[in-house]
Protein backbone atom coordinates (compact mmCIF):
# COMPACT_ATOMS: atom_id res chain seq x y z
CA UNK A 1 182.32 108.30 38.82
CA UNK A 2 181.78 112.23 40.25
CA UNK A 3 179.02 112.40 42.54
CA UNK A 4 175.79 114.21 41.00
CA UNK A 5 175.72 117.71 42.38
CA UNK A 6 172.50 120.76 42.22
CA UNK A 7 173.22 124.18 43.11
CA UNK A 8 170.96 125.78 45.89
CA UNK A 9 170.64 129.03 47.31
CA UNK A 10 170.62 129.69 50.67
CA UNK A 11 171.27 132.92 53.11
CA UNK A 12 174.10 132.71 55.43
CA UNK A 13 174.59 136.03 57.69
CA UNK A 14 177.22 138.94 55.80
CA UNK A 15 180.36 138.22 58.98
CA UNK A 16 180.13 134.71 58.39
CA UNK A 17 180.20 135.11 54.76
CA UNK A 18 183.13 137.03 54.85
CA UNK A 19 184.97 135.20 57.21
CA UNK A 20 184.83 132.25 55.20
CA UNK A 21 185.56 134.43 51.96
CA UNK A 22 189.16 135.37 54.40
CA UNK A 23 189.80 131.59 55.06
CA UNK A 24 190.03 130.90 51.21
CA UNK A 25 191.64 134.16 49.84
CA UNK A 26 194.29 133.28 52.73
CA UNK A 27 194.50 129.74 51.33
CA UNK A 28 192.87 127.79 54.49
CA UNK A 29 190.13 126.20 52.36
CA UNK A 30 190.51 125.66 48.34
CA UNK A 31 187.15 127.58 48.28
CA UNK A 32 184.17 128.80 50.12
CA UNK A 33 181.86 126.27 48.08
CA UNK A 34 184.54 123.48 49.53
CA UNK A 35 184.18 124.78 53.35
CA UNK A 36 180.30 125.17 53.22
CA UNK A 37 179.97 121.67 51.57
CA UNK A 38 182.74 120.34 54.35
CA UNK A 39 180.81 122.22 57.33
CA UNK A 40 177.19 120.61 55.91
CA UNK A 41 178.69 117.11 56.00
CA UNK A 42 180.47 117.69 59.20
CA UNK A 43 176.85 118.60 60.70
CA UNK A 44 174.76 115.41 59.10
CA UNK A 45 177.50 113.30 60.45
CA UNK A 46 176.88 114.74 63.67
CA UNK A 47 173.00 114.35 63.01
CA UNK A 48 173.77 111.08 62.08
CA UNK A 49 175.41 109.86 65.21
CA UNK A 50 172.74 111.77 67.30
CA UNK A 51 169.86 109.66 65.47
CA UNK A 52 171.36 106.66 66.20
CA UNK A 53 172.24 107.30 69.79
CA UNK A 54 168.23 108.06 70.29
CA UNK A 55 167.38 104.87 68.44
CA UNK A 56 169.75 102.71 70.38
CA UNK A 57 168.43 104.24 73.60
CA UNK A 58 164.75 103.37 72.57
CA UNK A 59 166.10 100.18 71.85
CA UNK A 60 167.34 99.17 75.24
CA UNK A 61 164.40 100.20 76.46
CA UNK A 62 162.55 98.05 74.80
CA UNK A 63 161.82 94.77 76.82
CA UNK A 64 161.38 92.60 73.23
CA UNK A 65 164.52 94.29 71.83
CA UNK A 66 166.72 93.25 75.04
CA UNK A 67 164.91 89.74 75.10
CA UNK A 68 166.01 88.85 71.48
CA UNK A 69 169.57 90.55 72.36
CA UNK A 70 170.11 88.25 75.44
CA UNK A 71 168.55 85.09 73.09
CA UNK A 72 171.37 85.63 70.78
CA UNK A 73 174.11 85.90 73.70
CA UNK A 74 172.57 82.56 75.10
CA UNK A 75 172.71 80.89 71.37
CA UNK A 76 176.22 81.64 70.31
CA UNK A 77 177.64 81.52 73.87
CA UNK A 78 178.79 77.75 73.48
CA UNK A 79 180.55 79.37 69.86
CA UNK A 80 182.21 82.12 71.94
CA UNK A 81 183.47 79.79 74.87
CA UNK A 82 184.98 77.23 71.93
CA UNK A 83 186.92 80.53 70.38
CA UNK A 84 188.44 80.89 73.73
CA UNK A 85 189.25 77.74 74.51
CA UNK A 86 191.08 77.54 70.54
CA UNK A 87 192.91 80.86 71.38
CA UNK A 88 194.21 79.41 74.90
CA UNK A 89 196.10 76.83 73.28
């Protein structure tokens, strides 16, 4: 199924513009649509990671977050020691 898609205008400085406009007359990128769409997603990804490196540090920060962490380790660490002892044989 092709994924829904809206055109929007935006303003991107004239150098840029026409560097990009180079890259796909010169056959780098199938289009300038394709390399502004690839650059966007390249950036959220990037977002992306950023958000969830913040969360992750406000999570081990937390002292409830790292005391249901460790109550997990403690409940499944009789599971973990049986996989290694099964592996070992």
């Amino acid at each position: 199924m092709p994924k829904l898609v809206k055109n929007y205008t935006f303003s991107l400085p004239i150098d840029l513009l026409e560097r990009l406009k180079d890259y796909s007359n010169n056959g780098y990128v199938p289009s300038v649509n394709f390399a502004v769409k690839k650059a966007i997603d390249s950036y959220i990804n990037t977002l992306e990671k950023q958000k969830l490196f913040n969360e992750m540090k406000l999570a081990s920060e937390d002292p409830l977050f790292i005391s249901d962490i460790q109550d997990a380790l403690n409940d499944f660490s009789h599971a973990d020691f049986e996989a290694i002892k099964e592996t070992s044989k």
